[in-house]
PDB file of N, CA and C in Angstrom:
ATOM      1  N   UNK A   1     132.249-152.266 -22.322  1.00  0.00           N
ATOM      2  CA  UNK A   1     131.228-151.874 -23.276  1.00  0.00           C
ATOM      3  C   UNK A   1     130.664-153.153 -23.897  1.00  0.00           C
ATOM      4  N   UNK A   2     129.457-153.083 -24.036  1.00  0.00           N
ATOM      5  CA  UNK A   2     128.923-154.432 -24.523  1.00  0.00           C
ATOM      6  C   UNK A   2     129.258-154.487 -26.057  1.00  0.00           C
ATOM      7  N   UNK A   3     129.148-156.075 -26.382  1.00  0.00           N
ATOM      8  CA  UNK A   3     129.223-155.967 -27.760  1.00  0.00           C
ATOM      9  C   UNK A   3     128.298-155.297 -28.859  1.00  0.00           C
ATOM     10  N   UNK A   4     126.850-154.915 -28.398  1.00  0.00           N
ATOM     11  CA  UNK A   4     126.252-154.874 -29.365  1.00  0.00           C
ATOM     12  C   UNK A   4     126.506-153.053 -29.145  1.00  0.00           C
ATOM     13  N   UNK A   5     126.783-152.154 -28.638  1.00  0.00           N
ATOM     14  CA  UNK A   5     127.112-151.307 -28.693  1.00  0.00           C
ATOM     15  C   UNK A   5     128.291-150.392 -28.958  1.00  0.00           C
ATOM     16  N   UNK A   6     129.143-151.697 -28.920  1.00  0.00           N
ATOM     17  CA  UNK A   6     130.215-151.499 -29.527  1.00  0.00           C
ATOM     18  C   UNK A   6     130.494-151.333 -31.693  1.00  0.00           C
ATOM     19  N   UNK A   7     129.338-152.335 -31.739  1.00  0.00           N
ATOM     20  CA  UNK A   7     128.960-152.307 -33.432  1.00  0.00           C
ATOM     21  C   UNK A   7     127.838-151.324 -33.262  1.00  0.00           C
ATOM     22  N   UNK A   8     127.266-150.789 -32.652  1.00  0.00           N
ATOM     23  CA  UNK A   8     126.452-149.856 -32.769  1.00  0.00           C
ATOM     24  C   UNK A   8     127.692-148.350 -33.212  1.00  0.00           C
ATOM     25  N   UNK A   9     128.248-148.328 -31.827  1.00  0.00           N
ATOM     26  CA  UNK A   9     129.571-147.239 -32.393  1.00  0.00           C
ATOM     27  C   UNK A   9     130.459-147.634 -33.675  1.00  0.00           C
ATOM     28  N   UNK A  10     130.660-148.527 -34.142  1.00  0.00           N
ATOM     29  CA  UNK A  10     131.372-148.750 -35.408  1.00  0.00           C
ATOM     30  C   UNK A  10     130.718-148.887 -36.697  1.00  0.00           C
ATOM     31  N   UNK A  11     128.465-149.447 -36.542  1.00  0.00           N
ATOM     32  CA  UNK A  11     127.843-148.685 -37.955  1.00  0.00           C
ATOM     33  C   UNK A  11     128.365-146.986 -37.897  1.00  0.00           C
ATOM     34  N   UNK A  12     128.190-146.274 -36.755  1.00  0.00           N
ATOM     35  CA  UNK A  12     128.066-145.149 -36.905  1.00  0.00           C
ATOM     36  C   UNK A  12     129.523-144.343 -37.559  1.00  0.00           C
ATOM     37  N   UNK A  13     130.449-145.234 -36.748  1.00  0.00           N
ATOM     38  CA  UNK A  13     131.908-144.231 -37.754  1.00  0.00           C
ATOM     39  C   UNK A  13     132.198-144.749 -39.114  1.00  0.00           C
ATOM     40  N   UNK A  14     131.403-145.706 -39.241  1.00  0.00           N
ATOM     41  CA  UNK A  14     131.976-146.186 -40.681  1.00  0.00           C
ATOM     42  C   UNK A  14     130.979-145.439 -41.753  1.00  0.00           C
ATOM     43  N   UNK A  15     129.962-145.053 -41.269  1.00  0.00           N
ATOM     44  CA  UNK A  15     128.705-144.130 -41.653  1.00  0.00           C
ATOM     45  C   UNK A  15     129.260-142.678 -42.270  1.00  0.00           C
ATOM     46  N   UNK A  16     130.026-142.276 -40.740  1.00  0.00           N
ATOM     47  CA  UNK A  16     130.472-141.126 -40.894  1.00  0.00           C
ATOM     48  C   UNK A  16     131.855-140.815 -41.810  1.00  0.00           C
ATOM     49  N   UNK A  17     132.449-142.373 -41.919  1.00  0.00           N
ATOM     50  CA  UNK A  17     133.615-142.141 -42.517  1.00  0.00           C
ATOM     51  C   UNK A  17     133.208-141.961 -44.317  1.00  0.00           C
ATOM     52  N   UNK A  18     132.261-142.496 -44.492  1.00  0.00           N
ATOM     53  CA  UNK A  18     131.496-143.010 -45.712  1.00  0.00           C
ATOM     54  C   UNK A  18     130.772-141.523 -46.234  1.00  0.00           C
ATOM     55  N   UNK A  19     130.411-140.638 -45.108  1.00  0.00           N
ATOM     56  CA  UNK A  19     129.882-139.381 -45.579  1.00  0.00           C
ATOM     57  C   UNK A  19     130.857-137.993 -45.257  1.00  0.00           C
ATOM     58  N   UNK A  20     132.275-138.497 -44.606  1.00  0.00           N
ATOM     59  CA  UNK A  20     133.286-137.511 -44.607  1.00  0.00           C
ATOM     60  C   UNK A  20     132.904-136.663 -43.654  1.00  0.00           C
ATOM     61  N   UNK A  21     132.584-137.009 -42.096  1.00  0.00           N
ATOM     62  CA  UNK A  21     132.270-136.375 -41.418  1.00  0.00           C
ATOM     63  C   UNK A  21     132.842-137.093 -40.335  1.00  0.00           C
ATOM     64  N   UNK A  22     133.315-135.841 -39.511  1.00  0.00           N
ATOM     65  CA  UNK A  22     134.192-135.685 -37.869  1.00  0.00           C
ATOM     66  C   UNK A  22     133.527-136.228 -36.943  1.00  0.00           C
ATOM     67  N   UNK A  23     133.986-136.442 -35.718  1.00  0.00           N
ATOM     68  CA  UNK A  23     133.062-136.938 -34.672  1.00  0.00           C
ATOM     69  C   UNK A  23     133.022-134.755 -33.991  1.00  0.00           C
ATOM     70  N   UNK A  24     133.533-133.821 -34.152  1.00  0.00           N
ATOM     71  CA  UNK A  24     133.519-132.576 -34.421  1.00  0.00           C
ATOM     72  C   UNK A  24     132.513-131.939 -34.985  1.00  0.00           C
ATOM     73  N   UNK A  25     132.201-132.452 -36.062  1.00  0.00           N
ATOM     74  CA  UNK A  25     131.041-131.955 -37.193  1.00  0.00           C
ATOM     75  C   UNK A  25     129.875-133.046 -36.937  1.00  0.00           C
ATOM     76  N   UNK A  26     130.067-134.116 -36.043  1.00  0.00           N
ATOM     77  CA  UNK A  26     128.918-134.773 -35.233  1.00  0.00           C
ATOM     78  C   UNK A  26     128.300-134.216 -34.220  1.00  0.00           C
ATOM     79  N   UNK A  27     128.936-133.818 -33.222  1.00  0.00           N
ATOM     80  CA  UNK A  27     128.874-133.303 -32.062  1.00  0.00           C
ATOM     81  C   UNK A  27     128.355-131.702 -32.407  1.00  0.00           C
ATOM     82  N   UNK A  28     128.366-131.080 -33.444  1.00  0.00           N
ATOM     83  CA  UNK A  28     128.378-129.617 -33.653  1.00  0.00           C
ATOM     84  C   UNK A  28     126.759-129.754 -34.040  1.00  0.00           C
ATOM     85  N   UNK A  29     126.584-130.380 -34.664  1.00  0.00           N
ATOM     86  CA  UNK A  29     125.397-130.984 -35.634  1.00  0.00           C
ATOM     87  C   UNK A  29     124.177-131.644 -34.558  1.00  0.00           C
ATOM     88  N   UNK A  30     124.549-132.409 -33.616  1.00  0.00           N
ATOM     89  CA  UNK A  30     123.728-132.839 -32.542  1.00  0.00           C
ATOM     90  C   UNK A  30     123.597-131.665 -31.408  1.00  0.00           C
ATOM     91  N   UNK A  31     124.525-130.892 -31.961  1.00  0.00           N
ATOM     92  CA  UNK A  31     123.972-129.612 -30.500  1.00  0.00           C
ATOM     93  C   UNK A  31     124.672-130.621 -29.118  1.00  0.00           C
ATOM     94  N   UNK A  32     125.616-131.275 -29.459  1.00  0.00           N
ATOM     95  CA  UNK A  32     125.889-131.940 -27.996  1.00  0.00           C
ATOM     96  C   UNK A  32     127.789-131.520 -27.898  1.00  0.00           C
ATOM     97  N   UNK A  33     127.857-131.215 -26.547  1.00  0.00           N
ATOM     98  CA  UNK A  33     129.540-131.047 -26.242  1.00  0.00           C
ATOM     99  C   UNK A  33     130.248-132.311 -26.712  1.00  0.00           C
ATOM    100  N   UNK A  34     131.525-132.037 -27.357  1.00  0.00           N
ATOM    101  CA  UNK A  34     132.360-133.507 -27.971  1.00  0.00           C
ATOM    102  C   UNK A  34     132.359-134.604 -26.884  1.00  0.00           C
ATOM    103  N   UNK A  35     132.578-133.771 -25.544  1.00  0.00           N
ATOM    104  CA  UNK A  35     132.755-134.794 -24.591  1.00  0.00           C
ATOM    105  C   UNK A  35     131.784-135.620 -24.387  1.00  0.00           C
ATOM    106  N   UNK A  36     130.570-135.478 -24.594  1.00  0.00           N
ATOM    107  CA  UNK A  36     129.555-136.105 -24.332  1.00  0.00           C
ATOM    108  C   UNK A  36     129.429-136.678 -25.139  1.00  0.00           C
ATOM    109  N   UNK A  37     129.500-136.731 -26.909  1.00  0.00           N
ATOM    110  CA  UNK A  37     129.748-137.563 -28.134  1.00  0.00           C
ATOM    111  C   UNK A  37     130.703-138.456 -27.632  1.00  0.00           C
ATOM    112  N   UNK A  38     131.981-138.034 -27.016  1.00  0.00           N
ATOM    113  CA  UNK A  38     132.978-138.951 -26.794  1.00  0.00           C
ATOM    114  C   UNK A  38     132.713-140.128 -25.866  1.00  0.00           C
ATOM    115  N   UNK A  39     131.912-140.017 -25.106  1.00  0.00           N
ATOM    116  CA  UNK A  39     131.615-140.687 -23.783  1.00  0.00           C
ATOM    117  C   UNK A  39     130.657-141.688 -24.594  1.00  0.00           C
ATOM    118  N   UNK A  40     129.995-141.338 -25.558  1.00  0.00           N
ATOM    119  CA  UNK A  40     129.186-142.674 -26.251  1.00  0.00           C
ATOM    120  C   UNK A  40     129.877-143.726 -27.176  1.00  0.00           C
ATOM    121  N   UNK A  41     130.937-142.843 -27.435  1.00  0.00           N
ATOM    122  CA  UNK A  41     131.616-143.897 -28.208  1.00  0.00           C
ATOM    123  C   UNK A  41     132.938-144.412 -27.483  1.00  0.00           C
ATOM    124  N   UNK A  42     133.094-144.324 -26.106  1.00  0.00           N
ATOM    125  CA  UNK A  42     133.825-144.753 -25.297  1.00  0.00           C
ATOM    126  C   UNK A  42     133.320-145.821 -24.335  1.00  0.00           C
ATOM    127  N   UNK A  43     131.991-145.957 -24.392  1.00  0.00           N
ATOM    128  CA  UNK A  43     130.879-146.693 -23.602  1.00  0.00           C
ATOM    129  C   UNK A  43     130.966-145.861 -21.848  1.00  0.00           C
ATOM    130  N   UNK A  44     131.257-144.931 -22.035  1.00  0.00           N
ATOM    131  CA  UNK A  44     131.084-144.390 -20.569  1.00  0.00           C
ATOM    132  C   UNK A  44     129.297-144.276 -20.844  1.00  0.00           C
ATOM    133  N   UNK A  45     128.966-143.401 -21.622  1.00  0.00           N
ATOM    134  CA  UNK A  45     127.604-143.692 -21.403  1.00  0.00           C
ATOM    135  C   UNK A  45     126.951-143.910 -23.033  1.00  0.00           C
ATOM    136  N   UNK A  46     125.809-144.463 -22.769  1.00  0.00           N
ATOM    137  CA  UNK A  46     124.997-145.457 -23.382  1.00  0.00           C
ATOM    138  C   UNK A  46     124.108-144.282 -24.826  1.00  0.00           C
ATOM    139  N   UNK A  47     124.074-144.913 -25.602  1.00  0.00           N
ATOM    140  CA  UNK A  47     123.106-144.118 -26.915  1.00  0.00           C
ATOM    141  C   UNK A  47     121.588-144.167 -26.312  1.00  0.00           C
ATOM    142  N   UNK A  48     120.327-143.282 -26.435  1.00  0.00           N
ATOM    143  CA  UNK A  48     119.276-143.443 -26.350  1.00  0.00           C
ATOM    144  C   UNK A  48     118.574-143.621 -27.959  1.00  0.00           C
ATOM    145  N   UNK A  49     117.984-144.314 -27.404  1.00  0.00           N
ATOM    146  CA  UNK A  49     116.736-144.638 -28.898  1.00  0.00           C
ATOM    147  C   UNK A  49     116.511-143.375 -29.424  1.00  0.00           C
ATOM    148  N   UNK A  50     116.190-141.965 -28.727  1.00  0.00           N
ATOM    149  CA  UNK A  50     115.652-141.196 -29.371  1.00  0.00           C
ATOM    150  C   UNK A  50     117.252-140.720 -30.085  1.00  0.00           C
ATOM    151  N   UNK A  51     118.186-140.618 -29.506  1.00  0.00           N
ATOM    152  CA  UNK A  51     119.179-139.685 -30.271  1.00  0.00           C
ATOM    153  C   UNK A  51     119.560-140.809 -30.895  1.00  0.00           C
ATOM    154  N   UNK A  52     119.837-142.648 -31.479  1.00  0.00           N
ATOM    155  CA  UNK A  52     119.625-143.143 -32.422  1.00  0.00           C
ATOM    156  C   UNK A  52     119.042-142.992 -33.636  1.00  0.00           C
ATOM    157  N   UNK A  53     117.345-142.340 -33.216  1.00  0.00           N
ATOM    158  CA  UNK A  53     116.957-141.741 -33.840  1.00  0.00           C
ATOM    159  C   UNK A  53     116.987-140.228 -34.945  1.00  0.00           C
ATOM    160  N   UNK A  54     117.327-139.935 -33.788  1.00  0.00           N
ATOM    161  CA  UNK A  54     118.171-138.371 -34.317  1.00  0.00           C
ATOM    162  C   UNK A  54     119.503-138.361 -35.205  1.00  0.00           C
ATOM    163  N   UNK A  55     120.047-139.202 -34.838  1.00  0.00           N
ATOM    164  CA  UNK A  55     121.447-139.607 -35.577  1.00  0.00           C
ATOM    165  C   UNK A  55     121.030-139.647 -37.292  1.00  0.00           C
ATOM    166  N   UNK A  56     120.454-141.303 -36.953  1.00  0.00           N
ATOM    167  CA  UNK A  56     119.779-141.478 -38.627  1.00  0.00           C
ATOM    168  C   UNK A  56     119.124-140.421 -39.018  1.00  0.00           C
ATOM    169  N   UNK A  57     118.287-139.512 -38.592  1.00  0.00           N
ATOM    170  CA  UNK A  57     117.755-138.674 -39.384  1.00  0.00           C
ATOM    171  C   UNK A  57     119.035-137.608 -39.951  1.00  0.00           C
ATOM    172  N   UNK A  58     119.942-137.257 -39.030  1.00  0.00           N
ATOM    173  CA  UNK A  58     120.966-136.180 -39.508  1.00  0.00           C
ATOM    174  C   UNK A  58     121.617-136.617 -40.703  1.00  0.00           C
ATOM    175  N   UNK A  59     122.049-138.202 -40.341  1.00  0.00           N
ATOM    176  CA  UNK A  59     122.978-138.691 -41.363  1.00  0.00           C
ATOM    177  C   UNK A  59     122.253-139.158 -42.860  1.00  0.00           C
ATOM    178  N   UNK A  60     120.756-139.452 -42.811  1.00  0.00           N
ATOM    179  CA  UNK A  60     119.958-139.776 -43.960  1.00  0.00           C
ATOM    180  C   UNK A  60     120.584-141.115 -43.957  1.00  0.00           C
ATOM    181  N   UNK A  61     120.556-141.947 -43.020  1.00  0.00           N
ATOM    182  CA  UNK A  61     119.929-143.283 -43.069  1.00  0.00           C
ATOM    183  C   UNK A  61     119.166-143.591 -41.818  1.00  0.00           C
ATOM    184  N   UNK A  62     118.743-145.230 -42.621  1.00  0.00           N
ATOM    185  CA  UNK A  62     117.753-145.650 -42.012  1.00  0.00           C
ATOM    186  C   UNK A  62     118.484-146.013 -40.577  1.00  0.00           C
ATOM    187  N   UNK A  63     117.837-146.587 -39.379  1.00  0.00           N
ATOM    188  CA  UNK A  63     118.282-146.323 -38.303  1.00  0.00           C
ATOM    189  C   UNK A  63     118.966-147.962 -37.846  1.00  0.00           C
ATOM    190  N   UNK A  64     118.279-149.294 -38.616  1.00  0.00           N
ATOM    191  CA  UNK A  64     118.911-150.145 -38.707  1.00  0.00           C
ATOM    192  C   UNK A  64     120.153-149.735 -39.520  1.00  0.00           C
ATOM    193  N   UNK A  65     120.526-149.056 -39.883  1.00  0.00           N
ATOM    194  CA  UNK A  65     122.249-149.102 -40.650  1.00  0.00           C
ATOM    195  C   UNK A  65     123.305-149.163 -39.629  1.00  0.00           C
ATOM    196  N   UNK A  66     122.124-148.335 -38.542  1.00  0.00           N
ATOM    197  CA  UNK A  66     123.009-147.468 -37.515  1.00  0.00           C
ATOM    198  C   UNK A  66     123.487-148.751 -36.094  1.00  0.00           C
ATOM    199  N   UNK A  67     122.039-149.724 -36.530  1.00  0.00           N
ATOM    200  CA  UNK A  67     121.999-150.866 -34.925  1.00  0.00           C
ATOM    201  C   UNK A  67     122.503-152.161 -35.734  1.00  0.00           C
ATOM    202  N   UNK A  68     122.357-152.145 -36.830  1.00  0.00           N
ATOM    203  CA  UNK A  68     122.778-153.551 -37.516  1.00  0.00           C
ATOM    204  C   UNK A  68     124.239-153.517 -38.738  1.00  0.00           C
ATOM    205  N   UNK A  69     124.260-151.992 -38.911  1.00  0.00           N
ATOM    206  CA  UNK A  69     125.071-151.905 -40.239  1.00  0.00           C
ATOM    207  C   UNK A  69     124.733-151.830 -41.832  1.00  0.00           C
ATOM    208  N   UNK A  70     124.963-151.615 -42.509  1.00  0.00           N
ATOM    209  CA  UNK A  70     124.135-151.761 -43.550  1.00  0.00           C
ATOM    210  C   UNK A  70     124.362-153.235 -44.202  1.00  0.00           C
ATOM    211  N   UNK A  71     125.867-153.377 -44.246  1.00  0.00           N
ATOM    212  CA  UNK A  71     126.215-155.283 -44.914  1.00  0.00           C
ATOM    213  C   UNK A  71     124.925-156.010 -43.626  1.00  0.00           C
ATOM    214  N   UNK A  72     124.795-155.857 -42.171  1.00  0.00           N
ATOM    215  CA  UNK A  72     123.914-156.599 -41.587  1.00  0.00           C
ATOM    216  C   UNK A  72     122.857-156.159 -42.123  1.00  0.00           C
ATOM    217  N   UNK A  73     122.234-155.490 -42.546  1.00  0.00           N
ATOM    218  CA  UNK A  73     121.199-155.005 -43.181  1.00  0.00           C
ATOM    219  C   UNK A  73     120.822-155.767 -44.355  1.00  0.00           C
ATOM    220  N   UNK A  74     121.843-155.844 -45.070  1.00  0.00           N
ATOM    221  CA  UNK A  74     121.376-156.489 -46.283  1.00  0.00           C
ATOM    222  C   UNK A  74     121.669-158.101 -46.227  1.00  0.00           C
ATOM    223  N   UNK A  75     122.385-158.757 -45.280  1.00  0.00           N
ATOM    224  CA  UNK A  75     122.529-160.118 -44.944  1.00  0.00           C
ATOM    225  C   UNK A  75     121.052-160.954 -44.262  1.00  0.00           C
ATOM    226  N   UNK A  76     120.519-159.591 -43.104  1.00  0.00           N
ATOM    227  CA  UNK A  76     119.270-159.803 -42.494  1.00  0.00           C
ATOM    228  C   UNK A  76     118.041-159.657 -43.617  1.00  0.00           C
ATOM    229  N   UNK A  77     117.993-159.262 -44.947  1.00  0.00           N
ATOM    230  CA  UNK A  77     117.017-159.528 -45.712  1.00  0.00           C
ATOM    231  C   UNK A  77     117.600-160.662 -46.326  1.00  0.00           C
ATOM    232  N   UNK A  78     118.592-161.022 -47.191  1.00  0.00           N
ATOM    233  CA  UNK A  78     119.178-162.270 -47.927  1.00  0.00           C
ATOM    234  C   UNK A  78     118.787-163.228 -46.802  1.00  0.00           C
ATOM    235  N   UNK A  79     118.977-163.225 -45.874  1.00  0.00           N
ATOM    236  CA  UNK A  79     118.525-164.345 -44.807  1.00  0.00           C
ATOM    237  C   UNK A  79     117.343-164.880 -44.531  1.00  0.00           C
ATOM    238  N   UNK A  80     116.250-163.633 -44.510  1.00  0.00           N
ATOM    239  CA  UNK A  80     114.680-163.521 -44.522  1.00  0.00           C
ATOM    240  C   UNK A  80     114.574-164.350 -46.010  1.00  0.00           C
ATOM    241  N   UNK A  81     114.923-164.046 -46.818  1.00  0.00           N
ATOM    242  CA  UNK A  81     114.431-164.382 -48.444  1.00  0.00           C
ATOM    243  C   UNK A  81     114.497-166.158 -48.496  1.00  0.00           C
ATOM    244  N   UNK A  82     115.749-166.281 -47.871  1.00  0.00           N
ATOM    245  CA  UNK A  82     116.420-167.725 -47.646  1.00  0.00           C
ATOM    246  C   UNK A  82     115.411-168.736 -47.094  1.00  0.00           C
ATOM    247  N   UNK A  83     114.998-168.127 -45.689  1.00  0.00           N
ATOM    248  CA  UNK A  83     114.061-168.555 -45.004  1.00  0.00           C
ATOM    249  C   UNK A  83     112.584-168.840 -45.168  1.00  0.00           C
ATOM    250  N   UNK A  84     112.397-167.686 -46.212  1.00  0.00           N
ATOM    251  CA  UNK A  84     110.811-167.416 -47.131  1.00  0.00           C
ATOM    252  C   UNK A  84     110.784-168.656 -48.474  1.00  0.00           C
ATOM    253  N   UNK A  85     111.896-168.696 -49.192  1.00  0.00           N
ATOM    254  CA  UNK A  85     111.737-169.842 -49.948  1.00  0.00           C
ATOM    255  C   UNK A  85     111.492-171.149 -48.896  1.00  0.00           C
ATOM    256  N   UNK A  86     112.788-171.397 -48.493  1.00  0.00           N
ATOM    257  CA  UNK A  86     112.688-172.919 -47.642  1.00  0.00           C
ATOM    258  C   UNK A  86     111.259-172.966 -47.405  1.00  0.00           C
ATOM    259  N   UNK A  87     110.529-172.147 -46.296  1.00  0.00           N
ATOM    260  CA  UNK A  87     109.265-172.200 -45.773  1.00  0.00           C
ATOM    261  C   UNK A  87     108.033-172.717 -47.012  1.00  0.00           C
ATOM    262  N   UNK A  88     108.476-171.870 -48.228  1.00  0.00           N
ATOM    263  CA  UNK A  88     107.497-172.515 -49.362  1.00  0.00           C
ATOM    264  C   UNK A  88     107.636-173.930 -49.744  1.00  0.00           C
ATOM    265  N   UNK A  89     109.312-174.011 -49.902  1.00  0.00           N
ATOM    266  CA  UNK A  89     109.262-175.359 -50.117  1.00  0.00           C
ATOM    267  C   UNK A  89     108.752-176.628 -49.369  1.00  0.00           C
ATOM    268  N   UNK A  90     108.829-176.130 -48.194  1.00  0.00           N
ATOM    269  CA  UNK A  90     107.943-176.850 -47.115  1.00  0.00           C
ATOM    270  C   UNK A  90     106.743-177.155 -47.351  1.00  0.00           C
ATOM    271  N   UNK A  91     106.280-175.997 -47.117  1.00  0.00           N
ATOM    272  CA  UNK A  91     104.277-176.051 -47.572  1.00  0.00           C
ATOM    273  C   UNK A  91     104.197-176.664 -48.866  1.00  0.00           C
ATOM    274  N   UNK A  92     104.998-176.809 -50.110  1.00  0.00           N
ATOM    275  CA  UNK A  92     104.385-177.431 -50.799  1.00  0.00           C
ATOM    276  C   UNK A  92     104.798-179.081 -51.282  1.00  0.00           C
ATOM    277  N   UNK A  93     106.155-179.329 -49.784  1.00  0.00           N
ATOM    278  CA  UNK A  93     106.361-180.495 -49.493  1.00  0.00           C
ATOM    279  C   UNK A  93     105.038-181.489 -48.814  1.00  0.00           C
ATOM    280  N   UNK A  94     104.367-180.183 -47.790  1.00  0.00           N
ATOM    281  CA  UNK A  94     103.528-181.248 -46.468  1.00  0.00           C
ATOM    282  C   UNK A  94     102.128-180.826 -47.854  1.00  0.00           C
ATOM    283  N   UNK A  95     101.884-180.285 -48.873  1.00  0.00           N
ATOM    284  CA  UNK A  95     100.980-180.115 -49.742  1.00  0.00           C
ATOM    285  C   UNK A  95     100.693-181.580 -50.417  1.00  0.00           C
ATOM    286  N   UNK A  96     102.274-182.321 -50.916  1.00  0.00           N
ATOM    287  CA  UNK A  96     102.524-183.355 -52.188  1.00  0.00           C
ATOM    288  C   UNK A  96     101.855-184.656 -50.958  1.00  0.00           C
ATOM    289  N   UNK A  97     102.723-184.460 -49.349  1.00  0.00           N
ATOM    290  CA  UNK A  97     102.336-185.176 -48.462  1.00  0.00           C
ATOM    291  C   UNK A  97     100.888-185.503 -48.515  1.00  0.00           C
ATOM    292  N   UNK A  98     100.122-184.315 -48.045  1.00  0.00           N
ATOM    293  CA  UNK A  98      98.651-184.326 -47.984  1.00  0.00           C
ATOM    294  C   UNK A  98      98.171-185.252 -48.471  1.00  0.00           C
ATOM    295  N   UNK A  99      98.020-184.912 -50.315  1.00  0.00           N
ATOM    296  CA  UNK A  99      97.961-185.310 -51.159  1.00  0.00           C
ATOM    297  C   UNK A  99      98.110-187.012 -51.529  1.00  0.00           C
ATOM    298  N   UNK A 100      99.194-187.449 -51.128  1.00  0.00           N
ATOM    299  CA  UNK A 100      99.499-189.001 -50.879  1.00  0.00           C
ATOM    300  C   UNK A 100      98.661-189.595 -50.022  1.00  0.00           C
ATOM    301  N   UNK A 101      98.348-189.363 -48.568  1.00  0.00           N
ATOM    302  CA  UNK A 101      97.795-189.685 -47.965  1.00  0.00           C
ATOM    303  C   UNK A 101      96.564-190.137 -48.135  1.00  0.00           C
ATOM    304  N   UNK A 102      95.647-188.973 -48.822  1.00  0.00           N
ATOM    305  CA  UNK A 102      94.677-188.480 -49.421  1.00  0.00           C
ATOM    306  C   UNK A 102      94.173-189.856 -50.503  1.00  0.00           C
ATOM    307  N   UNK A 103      95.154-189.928 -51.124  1.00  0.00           N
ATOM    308  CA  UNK A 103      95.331-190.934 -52.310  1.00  0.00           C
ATOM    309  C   UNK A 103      94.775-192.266 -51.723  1.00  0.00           C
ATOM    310  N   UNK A 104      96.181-192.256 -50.560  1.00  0.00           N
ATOM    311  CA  UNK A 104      96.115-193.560 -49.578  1.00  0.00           C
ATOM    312  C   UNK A 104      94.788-194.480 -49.145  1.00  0.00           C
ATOM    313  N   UNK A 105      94.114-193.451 -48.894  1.00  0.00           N
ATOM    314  CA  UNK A 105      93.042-193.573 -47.921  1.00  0.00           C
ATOM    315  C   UNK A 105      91.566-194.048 -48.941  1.00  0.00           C
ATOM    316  N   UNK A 106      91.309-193.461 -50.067  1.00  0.00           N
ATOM    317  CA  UNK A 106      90.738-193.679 -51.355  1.00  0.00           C
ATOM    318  C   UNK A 106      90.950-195.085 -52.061  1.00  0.00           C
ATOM    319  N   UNK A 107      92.094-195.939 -51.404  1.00  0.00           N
ATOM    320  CA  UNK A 107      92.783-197.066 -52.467  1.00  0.00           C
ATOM    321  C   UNK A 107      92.035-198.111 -51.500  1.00  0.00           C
ATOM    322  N   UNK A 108      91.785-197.558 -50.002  1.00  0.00           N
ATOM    323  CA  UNK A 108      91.040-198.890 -49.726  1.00  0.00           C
ATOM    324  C   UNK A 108      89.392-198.738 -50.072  1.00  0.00           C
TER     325      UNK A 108
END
């Protein structure tokens, strides 16, 4: 089973453990035989996007909780934010730059 589907099956039980629900009361709820629930979280066979989809909607989350986790969820925005400052500080590093140059060029 690959790794990223392997944390795909472990947002989802920690989801379910978090809302007190069976892989029983999963399977009952998706209209799908256990065995066939079982087989996804065994990696015999593979999740589709749409029943990803379907999942998050049953469980009332968003569907990254389900592909990233929610702690990855909230690490992947703290990370974005991280990245969004630096980037400013940049622009208004090559700004002060400009600026010097600018100066430079005026002094002769």
């Amino acid at each position: 089973m690959s790794e990223k589907l392997t944390q795909i099956n472990k947002n989802i039980e920690a989801i379910l453990k978090k809302k007190d629900w069976t892989m029983y009361r999963l399977a009952k709820e998706l209209e799908l035989p256990y065995s066939n629930l079982h087989n996804r979280f065994t990696g015999k066979a593979k999740w589709t996007i749409d029943e990803l989809f379907t999942l998050a909607e049953l469980l009332r989350t968003d569907i990254m909780n389900l592909i990233i986790g929610e702690t990855g969820k909230e690490k992947l925005i703290n990370d974005l934010r991280k990245e969004n400052e630096a980037l400013k500080q940049e622009n208004e590093d090559l700004k002060k730059y400009k600026t010097a140059i600018e100066n430079l060029k005026n002094i002769k």
